[in-house]
C-alpha atoms as a PDB file:
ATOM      1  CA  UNK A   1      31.227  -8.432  10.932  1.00  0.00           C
ATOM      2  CA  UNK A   2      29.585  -9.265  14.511  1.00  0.00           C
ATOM      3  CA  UNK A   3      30.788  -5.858  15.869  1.00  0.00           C
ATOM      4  CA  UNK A   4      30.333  -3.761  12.803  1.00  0.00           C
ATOM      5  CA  UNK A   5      26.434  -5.421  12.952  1.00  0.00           C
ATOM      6  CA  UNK A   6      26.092  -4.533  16.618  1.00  0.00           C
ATOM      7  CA  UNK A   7      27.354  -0.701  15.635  1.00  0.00           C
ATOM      8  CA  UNK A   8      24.991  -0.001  12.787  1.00  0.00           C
ATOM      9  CA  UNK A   9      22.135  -1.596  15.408  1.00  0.00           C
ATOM     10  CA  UNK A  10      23.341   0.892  18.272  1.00  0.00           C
ATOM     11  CA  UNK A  11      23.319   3.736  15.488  1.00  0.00           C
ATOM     12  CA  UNK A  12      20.025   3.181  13.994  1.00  0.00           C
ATOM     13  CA  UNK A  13      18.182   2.641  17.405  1.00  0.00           C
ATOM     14  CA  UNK A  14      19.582   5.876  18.866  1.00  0.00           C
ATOM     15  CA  UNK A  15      18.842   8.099  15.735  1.00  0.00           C
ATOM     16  CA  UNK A  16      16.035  10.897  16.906  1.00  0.00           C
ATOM     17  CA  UNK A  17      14.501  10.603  13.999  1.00  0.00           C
ATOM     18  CA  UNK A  18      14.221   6.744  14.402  1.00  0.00           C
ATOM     19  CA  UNK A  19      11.900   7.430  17.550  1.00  0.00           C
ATOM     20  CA  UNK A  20      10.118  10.296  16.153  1.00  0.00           C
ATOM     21  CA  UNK A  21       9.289   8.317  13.254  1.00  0.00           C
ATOM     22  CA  UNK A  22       8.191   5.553  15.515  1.00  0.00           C
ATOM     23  CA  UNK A  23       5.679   7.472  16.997  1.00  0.00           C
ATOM     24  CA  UNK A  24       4.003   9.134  14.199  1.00  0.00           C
ATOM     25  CA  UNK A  25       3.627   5.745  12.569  1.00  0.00           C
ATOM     26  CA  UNK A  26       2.087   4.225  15.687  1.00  0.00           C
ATOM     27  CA  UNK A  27      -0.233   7.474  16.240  1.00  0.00           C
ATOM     28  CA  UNK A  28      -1.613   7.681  12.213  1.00  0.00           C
ATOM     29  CA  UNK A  29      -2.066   3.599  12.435  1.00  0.00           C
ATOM     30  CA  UNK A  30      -4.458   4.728  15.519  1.00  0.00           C
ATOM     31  CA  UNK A  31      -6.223   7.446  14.251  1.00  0.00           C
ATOM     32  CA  UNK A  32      -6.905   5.329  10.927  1.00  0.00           C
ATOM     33  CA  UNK A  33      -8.972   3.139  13.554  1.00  0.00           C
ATOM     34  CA  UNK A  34     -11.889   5.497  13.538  1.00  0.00           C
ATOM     35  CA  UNK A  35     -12.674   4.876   9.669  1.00  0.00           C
ATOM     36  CA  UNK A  36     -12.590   0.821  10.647  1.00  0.00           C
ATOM     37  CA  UNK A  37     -15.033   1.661  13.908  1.00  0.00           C
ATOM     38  CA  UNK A  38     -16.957   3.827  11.240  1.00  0.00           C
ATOM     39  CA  UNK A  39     -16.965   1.054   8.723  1.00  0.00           C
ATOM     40  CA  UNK A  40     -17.952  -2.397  11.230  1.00  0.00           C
ATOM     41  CA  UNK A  41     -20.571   0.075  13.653  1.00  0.00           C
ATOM     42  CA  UNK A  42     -24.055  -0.248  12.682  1.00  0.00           C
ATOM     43  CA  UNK A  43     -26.259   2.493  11.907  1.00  0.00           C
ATOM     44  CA  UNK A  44     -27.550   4.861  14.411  1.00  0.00           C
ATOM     45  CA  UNK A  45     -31.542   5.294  15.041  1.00  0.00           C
ATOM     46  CA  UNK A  46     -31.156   8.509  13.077  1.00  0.00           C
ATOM     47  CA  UNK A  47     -29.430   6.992   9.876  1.00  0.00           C
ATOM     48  CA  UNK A  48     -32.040   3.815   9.745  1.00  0.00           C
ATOM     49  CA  UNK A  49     -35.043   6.278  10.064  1.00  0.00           C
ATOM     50  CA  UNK A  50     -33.409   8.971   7.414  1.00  0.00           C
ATOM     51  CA  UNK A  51     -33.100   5.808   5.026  1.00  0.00           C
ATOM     52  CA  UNK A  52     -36.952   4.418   5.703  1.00  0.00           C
ATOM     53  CA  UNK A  53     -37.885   8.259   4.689  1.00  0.00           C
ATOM     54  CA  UNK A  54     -36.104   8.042   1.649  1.00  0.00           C
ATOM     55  CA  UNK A  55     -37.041   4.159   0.555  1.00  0.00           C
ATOM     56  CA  UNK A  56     -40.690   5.300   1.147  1.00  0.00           C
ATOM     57  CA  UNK A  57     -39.760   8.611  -1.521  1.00  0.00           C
ATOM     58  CA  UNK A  58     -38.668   6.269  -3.949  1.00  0.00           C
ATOM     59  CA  UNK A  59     -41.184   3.564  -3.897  1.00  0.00           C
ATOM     60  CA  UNK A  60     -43.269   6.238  -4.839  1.00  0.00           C
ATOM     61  CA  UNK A  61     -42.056   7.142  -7.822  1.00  0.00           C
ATOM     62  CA  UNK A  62     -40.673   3.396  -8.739  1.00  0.00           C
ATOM     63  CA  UNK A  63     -44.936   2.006  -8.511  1.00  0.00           C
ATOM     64  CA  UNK A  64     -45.711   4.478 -10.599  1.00  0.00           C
ATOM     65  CA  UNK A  65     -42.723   4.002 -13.632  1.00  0.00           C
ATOM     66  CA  UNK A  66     -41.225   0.992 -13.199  1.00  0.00           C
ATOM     67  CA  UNK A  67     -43.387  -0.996 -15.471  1.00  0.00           C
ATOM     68  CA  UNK A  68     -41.933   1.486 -18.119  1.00  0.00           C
ATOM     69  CA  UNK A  69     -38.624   1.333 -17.072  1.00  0.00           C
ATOM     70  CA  UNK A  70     -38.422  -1.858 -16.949  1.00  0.00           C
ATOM     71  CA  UNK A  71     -39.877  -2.258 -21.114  1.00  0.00           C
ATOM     72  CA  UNK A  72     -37.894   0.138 -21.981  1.00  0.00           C
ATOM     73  CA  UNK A  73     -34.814  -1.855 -20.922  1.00  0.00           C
ATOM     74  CA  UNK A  74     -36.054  -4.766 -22.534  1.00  0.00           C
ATOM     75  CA  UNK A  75     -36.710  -2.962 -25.730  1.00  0.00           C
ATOM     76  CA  UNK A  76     -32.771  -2.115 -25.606  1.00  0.00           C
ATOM     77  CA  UNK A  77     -32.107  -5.939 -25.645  1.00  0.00           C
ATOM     78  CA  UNK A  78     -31.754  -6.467 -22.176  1.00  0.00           C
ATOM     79  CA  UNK A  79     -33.277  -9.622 -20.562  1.00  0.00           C
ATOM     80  CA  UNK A  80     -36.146 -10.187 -18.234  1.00  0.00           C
ATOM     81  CA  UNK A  81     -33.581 -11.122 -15.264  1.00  0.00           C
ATOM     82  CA  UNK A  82     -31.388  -8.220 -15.957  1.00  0.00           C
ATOM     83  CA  UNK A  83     -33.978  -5.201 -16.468  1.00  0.00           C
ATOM     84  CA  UNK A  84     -35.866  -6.083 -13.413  1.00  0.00           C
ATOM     85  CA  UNK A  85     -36.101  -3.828 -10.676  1.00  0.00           C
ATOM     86  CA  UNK A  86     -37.084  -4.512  -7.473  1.00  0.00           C
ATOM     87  CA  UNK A  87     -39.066  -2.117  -5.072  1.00  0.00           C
ATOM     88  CA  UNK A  88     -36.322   0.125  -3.347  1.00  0.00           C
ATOM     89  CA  UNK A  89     -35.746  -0.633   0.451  1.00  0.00           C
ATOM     90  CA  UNK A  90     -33.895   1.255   3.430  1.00  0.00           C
ATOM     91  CA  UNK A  91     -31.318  -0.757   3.251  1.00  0.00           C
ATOM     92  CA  UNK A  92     -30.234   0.076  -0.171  1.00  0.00           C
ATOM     93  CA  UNK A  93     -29.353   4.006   1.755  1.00  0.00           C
ATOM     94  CA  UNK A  94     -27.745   2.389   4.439  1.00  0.00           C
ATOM     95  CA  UNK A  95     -23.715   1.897   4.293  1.00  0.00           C
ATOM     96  CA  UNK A  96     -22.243  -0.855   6.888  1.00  0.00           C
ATOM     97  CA  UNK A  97     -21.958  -2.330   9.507  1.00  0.00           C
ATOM     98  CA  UNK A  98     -19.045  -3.479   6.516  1.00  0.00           C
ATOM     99  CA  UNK A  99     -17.940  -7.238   6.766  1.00  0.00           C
ATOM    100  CA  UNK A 100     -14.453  -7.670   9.103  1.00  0.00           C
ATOM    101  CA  UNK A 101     -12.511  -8.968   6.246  1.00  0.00           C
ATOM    102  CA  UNK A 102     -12.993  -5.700   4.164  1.00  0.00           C
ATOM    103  CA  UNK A 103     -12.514  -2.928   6.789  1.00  0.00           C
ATOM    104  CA  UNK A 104      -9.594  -4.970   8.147  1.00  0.00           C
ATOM    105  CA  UNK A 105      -8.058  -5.091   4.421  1.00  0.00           C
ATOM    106  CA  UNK A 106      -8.109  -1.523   4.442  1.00  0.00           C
ATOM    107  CA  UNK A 107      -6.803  -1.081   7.377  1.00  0.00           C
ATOM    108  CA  UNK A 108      -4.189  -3.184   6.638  1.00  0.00           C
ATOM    109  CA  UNK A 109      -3.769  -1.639   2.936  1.00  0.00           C
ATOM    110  CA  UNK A 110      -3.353   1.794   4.457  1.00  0.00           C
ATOM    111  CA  UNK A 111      -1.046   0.574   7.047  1.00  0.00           C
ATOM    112  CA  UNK A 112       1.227  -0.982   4.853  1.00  0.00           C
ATOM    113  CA  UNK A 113       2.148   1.381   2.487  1.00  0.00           C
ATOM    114  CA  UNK A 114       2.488   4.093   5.219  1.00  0.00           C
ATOM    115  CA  UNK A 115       4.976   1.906   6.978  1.00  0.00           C
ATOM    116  CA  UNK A 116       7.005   1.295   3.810  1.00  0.00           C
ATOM    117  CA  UNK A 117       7.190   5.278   3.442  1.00  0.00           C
ATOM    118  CA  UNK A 118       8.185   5.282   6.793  1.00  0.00           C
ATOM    119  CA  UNK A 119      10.683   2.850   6.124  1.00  0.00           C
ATOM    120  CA  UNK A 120      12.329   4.230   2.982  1.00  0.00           C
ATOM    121  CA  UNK A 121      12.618   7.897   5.353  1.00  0.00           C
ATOM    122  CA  UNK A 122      14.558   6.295   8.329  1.00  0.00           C
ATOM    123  CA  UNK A 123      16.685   3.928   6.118  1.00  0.00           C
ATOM    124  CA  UNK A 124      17.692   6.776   3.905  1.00  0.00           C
ATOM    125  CA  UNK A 125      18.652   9.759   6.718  1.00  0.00           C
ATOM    126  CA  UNK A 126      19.663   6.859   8.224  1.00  0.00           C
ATOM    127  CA  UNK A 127      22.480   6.507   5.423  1.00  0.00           C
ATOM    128  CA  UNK A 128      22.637  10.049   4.265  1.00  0.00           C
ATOM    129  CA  UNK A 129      23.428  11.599   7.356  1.00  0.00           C
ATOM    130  CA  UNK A 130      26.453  10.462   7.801  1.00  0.00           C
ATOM    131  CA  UNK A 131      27.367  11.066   4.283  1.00  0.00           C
ATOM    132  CA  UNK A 132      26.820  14.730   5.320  1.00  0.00           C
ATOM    133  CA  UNK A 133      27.913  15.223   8.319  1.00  0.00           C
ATOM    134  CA  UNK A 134      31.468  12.536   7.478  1.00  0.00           C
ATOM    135  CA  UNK A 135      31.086  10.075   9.890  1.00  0.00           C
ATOM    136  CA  UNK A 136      30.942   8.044   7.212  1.00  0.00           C
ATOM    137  CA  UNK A 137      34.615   8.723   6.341  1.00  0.00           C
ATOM    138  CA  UNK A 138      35.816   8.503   9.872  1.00  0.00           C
ATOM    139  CA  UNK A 139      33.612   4.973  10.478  1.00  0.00           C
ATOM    140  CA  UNK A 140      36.222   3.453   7.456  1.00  0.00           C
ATOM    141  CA  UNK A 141      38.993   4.572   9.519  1.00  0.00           C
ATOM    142  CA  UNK A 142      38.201   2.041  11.805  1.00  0.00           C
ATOM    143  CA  UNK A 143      36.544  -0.832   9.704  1.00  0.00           C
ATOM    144  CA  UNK A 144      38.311  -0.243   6.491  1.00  0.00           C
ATOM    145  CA  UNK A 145      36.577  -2.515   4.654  1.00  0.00           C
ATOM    146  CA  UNK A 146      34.321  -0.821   2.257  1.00  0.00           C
ATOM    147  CA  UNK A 147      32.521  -4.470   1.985  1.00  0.00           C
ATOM    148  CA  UNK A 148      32.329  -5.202   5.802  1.00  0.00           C
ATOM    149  CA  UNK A 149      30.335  -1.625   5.964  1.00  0.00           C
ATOM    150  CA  UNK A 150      27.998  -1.938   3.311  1.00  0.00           C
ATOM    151  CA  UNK A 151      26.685  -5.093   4.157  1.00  0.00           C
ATOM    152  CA  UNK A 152      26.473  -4.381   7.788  1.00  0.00           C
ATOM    153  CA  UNK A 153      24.329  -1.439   7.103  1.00  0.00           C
ATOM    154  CA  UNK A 154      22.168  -2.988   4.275  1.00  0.00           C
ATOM    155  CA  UNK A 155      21.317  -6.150   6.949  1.00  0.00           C
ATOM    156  CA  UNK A 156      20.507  -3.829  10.147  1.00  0.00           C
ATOM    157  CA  UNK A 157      18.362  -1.754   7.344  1.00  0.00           C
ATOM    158  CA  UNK A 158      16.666  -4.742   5.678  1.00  0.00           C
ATOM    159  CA  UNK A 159      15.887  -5.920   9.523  1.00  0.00           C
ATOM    160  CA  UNK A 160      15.103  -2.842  11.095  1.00  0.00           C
ATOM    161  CA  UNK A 161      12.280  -2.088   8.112  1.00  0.00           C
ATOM    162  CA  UNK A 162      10.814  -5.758   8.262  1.00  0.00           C
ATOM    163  CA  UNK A 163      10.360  -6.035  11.859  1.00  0.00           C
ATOM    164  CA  UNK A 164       8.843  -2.178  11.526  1.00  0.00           C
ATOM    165  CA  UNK A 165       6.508  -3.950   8.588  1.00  0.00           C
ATOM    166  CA  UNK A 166       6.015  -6.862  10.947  1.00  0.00           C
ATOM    167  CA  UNK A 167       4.988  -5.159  14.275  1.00  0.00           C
ATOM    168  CA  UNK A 168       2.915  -2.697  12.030  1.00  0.00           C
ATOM    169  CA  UNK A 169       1.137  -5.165  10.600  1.00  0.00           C
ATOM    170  CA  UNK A 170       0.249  -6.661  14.088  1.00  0.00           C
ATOM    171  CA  UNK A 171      -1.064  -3.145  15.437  1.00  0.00           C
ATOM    172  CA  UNK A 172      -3.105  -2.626  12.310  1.00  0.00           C
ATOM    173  CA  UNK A 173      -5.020  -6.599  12.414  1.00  0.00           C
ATOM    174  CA  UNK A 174      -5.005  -6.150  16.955  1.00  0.00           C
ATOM    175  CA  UNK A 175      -6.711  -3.126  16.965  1.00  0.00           C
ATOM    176  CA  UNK A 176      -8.873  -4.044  13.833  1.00  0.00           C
ATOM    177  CA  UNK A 177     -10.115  -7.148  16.045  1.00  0.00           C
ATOM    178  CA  UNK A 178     -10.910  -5.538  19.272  1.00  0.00           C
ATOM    179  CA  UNK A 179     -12.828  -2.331  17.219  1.00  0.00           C
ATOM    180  CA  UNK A 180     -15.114  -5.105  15.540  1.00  0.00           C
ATOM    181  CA  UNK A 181     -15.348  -7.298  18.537  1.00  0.00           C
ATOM    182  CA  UNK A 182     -16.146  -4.174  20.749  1.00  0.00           C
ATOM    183  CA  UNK A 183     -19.080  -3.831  17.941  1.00  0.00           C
ATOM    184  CA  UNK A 184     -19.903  -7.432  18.492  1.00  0.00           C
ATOM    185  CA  UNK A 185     -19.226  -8.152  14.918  1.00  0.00           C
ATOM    186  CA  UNK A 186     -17.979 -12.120  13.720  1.00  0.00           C
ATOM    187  CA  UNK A 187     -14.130 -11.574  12.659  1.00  0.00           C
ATOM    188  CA  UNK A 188     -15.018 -13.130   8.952  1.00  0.00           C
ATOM    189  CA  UNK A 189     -11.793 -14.079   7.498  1.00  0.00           C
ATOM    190  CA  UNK A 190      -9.418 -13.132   9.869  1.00  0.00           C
ATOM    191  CA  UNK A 191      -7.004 -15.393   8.448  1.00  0.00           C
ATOM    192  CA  UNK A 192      -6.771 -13.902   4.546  1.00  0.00           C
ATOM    193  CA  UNK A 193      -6.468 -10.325   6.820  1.00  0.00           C
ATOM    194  CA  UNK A 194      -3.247 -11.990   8.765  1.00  0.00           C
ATOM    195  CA  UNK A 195      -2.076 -13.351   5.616  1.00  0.00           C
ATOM    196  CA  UNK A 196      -2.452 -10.222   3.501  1.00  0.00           C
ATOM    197  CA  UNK A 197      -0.592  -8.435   6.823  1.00  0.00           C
ATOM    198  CA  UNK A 198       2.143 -10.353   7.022  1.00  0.00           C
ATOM    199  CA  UNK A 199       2.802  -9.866   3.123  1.00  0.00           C
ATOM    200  CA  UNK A 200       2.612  -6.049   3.253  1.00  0.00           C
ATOM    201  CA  UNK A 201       6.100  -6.519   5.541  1.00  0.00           C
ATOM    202  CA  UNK A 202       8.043  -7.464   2.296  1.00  0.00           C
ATOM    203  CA  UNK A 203       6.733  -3.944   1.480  1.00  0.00           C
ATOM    204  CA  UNK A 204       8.138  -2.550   4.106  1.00  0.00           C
ATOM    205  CA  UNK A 205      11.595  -4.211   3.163  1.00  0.00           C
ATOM    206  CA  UNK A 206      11.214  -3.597  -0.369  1.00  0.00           C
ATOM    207  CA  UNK A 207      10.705   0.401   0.685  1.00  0.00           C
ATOM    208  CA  UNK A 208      13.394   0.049   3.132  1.00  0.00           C
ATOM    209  CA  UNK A 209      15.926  -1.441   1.032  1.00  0.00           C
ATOM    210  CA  UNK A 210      15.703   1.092  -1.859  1.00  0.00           C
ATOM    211  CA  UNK A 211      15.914   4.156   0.813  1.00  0.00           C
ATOM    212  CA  UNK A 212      19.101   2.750   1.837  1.00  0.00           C
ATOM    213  CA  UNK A 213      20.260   2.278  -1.789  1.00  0.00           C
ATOM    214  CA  UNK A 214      18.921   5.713  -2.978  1.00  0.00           C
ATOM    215  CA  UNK A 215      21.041   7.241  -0.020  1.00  0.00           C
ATOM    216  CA  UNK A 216      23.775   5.091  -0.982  1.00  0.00           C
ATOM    217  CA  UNK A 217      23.771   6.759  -4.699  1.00  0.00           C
ATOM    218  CA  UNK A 218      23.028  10.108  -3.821  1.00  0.00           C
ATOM    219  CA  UNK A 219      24.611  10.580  -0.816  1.00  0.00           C
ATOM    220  CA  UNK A 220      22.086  12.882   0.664  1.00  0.00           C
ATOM    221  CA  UNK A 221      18.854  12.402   2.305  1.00  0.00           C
ATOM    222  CA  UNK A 222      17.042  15.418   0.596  1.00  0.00           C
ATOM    223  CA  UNK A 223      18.239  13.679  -2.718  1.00  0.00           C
ATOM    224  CA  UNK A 224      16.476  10.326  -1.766  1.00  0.00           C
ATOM    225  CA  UNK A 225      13.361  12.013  -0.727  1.00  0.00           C
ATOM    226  CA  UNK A 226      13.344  14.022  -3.874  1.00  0.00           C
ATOM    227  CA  UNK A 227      13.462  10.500  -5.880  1.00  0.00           C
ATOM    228  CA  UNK A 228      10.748   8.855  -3.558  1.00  0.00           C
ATOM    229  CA  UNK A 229       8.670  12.587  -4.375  1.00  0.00           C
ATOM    230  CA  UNK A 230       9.732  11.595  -8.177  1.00  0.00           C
ATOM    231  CA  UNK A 231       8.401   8.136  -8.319  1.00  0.00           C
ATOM    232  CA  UNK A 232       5.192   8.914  -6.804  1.00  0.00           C
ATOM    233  CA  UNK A 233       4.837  11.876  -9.053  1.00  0.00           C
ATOM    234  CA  UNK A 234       5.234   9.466 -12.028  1.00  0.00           C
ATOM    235  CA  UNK A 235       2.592   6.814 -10.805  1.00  0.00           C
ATOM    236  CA  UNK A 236      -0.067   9.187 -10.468  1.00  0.00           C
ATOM    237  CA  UNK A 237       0.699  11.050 -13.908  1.00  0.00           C
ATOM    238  CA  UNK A 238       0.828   7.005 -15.147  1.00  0.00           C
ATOM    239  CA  UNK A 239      -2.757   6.736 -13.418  1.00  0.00           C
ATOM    240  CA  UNK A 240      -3.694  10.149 -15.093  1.00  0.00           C
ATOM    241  CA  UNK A 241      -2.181   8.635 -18.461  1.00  0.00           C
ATOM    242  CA  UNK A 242      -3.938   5.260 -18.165  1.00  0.00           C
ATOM    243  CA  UNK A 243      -7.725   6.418 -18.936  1.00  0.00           C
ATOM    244  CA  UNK A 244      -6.294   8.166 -21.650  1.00  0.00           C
ATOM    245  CA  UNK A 245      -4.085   5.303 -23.187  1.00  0.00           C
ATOM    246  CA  UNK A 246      -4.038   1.915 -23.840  1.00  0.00           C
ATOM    247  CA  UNK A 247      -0.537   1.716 -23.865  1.00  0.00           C
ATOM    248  CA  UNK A 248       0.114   2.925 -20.217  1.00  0.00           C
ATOM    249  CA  UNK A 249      -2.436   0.206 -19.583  1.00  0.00           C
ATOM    250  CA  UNK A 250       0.047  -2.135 -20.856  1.00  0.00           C
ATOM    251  CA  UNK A 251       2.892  -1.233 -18.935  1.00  0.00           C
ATOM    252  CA  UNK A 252       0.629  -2.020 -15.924  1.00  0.00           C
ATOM    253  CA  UNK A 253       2.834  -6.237 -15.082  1.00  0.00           C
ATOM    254  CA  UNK A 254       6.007  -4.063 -15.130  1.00  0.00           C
ATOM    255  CA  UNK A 255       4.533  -0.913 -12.988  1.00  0.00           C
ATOM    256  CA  UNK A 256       6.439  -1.073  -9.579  1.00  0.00           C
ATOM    257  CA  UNK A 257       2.334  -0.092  -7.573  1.00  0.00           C
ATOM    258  CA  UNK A 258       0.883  -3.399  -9.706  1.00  0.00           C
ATOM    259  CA  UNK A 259       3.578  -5.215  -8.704  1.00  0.00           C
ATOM    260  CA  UNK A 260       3.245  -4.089  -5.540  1.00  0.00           C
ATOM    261  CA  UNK A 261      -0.259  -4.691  -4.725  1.00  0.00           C
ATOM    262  CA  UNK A 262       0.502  -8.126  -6.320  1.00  0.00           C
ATOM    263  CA  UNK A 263       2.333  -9.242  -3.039  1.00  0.00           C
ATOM    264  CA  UNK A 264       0.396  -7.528  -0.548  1.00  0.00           C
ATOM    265  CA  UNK A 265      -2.943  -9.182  -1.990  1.00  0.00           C
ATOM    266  CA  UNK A 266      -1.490 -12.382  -3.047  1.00  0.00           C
ATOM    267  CA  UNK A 267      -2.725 -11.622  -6.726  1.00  0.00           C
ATOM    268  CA  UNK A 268      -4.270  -8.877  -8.412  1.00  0.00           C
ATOM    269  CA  UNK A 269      -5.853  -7.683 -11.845  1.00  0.00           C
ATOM    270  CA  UNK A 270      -5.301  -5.216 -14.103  1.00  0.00           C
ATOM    271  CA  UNK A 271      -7.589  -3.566 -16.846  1.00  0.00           C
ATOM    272  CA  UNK A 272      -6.699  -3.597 -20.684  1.00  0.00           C
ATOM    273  CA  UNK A 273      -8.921  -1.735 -23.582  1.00  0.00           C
ATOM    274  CA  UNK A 274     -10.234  -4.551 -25.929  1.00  0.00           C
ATOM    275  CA  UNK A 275      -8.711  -4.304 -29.534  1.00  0.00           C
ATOM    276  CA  UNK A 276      -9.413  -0.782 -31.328  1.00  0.00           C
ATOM    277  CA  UNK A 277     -11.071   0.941 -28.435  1.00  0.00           C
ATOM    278  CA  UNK A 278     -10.314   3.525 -25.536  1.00  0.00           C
ATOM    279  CA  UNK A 279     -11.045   3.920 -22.000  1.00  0.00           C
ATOM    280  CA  UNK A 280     -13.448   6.336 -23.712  1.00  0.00           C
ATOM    281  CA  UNK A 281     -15.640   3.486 -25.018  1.00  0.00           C
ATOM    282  CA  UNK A 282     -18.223   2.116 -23.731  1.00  0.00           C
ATOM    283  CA  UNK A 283     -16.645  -1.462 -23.895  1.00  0.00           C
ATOM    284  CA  UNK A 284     -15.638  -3.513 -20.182  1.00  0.00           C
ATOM    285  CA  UNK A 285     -12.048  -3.714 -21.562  1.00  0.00           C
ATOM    286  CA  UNK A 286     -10.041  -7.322 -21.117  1.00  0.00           C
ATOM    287  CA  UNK A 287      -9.302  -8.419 -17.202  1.00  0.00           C
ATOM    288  CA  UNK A 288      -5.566  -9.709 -16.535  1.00  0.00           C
ATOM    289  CA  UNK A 289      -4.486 -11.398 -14.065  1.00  0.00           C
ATOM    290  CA  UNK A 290      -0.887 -10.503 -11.903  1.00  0.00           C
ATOM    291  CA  UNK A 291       0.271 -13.711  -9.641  1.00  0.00           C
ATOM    292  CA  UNK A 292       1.699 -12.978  -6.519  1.00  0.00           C
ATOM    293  CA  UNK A 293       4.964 -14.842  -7.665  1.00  0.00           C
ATOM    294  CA  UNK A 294       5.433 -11.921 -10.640  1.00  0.00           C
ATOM    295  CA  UNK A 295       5.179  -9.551  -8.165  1.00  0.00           C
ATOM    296  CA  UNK A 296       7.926 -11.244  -5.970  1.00  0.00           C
ATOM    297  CA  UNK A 297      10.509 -12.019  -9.029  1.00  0.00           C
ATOM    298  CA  UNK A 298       9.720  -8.467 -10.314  1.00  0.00           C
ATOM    299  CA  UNK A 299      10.862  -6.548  -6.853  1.00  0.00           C
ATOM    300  CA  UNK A 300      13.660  -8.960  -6.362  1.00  0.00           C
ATOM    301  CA  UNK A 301      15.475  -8.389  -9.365  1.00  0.00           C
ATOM    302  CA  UNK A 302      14.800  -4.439  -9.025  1.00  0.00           C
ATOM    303  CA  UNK A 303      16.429  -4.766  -5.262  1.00  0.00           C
ATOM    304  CA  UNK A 304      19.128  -6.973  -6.534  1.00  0.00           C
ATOM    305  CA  UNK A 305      19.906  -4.559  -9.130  1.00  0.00           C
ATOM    306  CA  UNK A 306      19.994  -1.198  -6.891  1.00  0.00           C
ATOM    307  CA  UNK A 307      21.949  -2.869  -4.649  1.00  0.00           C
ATOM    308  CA  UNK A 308      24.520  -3.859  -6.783  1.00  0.00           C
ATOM    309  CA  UNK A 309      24.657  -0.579  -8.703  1.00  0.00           C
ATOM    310  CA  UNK A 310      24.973   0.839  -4.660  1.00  0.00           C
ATOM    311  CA  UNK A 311      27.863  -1.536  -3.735  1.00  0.00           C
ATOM    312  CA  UNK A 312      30.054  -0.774  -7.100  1.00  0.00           C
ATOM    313  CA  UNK A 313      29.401   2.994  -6.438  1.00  0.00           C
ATOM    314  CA  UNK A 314      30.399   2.988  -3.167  1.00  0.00           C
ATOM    315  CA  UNK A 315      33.596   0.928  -3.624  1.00  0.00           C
ATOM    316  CA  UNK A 316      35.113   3.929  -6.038  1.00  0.00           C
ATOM    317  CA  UNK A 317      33.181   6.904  -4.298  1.00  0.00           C
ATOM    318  CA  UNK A 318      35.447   9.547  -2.582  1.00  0.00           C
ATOM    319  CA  UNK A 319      34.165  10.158   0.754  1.00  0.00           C
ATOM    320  CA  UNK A 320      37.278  12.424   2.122  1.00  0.00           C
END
């Protein structure tokens, strides 16, 4: 197993595609930088003056109605507290400098569903090339064992895609400190941002894991990126569906993007229309909560599954 481990590793690492891949991860993590110096920089002299000029348009108009806006609002049952409306200021036109721990958590957001992609494309030519081009065939030759080879590969793919996830995440929260220290901005909960970081590597895995299985089943690369294509296809017409629908609503604790989100952000919530209504109401709907630990048990039994549907295929398939 020790030698058939250190082959896959040697095969992986000197793919093109492995480097190329590299790269373009590490170059669209850097250019995503700009929106987080965008997002922690304070406003420029021009911005601060253009939002004065507007908060002094406003408070026009708001001395002379909001007396009667503010009636009217309580005449539609609204209370004192919540129908009162203070004079408009410049800093209600003014966007940023944004707290650390949010443009951090995008960054990190961004990052780590880009990396999983990433993943799922390297693990799967990784596998489907050499369906196509036989190596395959000729590696069983020499390690016969149909059991020895699957497992090799699955660990040096499960490995390669959480280190990727792993030294990912540390680009994304490195450069996300030194843009808002550079700014001279506090670093306000840096440690949630490291936590959610180092989550968004199961991602990663999870990603990884079913490009190697979709290869696996398909035996073709183009096949496995035409199923990733497929699933992402059917999430957004599920999105599309969901203001429509209460029932795609529904299906939102067994959606594999809920699910997902549940791990990176150690919890999340989900919307549901309250009893006889529609997205078209004007009702708040019901809030639900997702635990992390759902979202965990759901993508391990989906990845135990694949894999063992991969393994029994590949014990019968032909490869001569």
């Amino acid at each position: 197993m020790r030698g058939a481990l250190h082959a896959e590793v040697r095969r992986l690492a000197s793919r093109r595609l492995t480097l190329v891949a590299l790269v373009v991860l590490v170059a669209i993590i850097g250019l995503f930088q700009l929106s987080v110096a965008d997002m922690v920089s304070p406003p420029s002299v021009a911005d601060r003056q253009l939002a004065q000029q507007q908060a002094e348009e406003e408070r026009v108009e708001w001395e002379a109605h909001h007396e009667e806006w503010e009636q009217a609002c309580r005449d539609d049952g609204g209370s004192a507290a919540d129908c009162a409306m203070p004079a408009p200021t410049a800093s209600d036109w003014i966007d940023g400098p944004y707290p650390f721990s949010e443009s951090a958590a995008v960054a990190v957001s961004f990052g780590v569903y880009l990396t999983g992609l990433v993943a799922f494309l390297v693990a799967a030519s990784f596998v489907g090339a050499e369906f196509t081009t036989g190596s395959l065939a000729n590696w069983l030759t020499f390690v016969p064992r149909r059991s020895t080879v699957f497992v090799s590969k699955l660990t040096v793919v499960a490995a390669f895609s959480l280190l990727l996830g792993l030294l990912a995440a540390a680009l994304t929260v490195g450069a996300a400190v030194l843009i808002t220290s550079a700014y001279g901005q506090p670093l306000s909960g840096l440690g949630e941002v490291v936590q959610m970081a180092a989550r968004g590597a199961l991602i990663s895995l999870i990603l990884g894991v079913l490009g190697f299985c979709c290869a696996m089943l398909t035996g073709s690369t183009g096949a496995s990126v035409g199923i990733l294509l497929g699933g992402l296809f059917a999430l957004f017409a599920r999105g599309i569906v969901l203001f429509a629908a209460g029932w795609a609503a529904r299906l939102s604790p067994w959606s594999p993007e809920v699910n997902a989100q549940a791990i990176v952000e150690h919890g999340t919530t989900y919307w549901l229309p309250t009893p006889g209504s529609t997205w078209d109401d004007d009702s708040e709907g019901i809030e639900r909560q997702l635990s992390f630990a759902h979202g965990l048990g759901y993508w391990s039994v989906v990845l135990a599954a694949v894999i063992v549907v991969s393994w029994l295929l590949f014990r019968r398939r032909d490869l001569s």
